[in-house]
Protein backbone atom coordinates (compact mmCIF):
# COMPACT_ATOMS: atom_id res chain seq x y z
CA UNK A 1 46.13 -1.28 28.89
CA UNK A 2 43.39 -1.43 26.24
CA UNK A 3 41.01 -4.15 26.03
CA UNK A 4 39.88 -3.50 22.97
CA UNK A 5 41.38 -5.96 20.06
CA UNK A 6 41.72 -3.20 17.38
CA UNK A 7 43.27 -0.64 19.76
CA UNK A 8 45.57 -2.92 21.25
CA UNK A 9 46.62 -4.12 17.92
CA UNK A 10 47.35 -0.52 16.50
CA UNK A 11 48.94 0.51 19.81
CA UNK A 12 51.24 -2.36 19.09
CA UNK A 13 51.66 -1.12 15.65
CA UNK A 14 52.19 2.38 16.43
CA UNK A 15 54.67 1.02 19.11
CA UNK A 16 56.57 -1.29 16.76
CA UNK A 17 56.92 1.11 14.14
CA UNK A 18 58.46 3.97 16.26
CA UNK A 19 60.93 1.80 18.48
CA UNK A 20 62.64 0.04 14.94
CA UNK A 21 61.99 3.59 13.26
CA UNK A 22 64.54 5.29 16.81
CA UNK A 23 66.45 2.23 16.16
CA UNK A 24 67.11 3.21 12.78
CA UNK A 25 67.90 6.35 13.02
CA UNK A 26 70.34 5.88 16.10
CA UNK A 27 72.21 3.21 13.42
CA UNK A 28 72.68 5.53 10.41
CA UNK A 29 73.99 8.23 13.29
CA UNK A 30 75.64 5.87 14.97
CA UNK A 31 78.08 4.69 11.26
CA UNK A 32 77.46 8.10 9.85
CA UNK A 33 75.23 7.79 7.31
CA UNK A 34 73.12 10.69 8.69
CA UNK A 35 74.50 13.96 10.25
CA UNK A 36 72.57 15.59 13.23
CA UNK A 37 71.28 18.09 10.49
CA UNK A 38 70.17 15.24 8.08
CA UNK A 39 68.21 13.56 10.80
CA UNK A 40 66.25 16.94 12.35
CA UNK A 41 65.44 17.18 8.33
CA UNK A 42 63.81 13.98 8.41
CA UNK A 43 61.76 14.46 11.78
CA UNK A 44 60.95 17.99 10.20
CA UNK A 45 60.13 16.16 6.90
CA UNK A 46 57.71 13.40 9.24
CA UNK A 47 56.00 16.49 11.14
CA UNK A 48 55.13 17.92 7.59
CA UNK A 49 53.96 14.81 6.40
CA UNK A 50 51.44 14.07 9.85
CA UNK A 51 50.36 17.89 9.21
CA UNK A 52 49.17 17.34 5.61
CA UNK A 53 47.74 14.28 6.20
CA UNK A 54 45.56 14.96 9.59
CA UNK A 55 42.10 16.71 8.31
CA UNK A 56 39.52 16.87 11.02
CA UNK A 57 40.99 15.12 13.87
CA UNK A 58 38.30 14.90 16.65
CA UNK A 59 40.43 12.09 18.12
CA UNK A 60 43.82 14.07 18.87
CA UNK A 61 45.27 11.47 17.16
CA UNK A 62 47.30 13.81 15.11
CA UNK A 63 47.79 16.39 17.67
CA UNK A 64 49.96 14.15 19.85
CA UNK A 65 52.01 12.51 17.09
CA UNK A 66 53.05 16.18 16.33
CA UNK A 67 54.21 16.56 20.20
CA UNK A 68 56.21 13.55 19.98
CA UNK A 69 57.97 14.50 16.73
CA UNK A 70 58.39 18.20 18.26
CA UNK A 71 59.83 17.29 21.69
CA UNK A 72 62.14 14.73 19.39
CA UNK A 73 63.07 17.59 17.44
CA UNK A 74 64.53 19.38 20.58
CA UNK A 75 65.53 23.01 20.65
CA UNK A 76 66.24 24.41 17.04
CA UNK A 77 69.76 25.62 16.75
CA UNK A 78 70.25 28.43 14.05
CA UNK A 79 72.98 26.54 12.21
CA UNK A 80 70.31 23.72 12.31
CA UNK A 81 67.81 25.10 10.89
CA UNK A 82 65.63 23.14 7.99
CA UNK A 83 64.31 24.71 4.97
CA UNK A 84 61.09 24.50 3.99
């Protein structure tokens, strides 16, 4: 665990915002508000979004919020696929 202050309170940040983010996403699946293909377009959409935003990232920062969105992602199946 972090001792640090200002790491521990962005860890909790980063943590907070991607367990009500799942949560969210699980809901609109769950009452079908979003379709399986809707929701890949939005973790497609978030990986595009961390991509244009990342510059020079000595940290890695960036690199492993792009593996998490990926491995959420899952296999692409043709009928699946998201347009650009």
């Amino acid at each position: 665990m972090p001792s640090d202050p200002t790491l521990l309170s962005a860890s909790a940040v980063a943590l907070s915002v991607s367990a009500t983010f799942t949560a969210l996403m699980k809901h609109l699946h769950r009452i079908g508000a979003v379709s399986s293909h809707a929701e890949r377009e939005i973790y497609a959409e978030a990986l595009k979004i961390i991509e244009q935003s990342q510059g020079d990232d000595d940290s890695k920062l960036f690199e492993h919020a792009r593996a998490l969105i990926i491995k959420q992602l899952g296999p692409l199946d043709v009928k699946d696929e998201v347009a650009d």
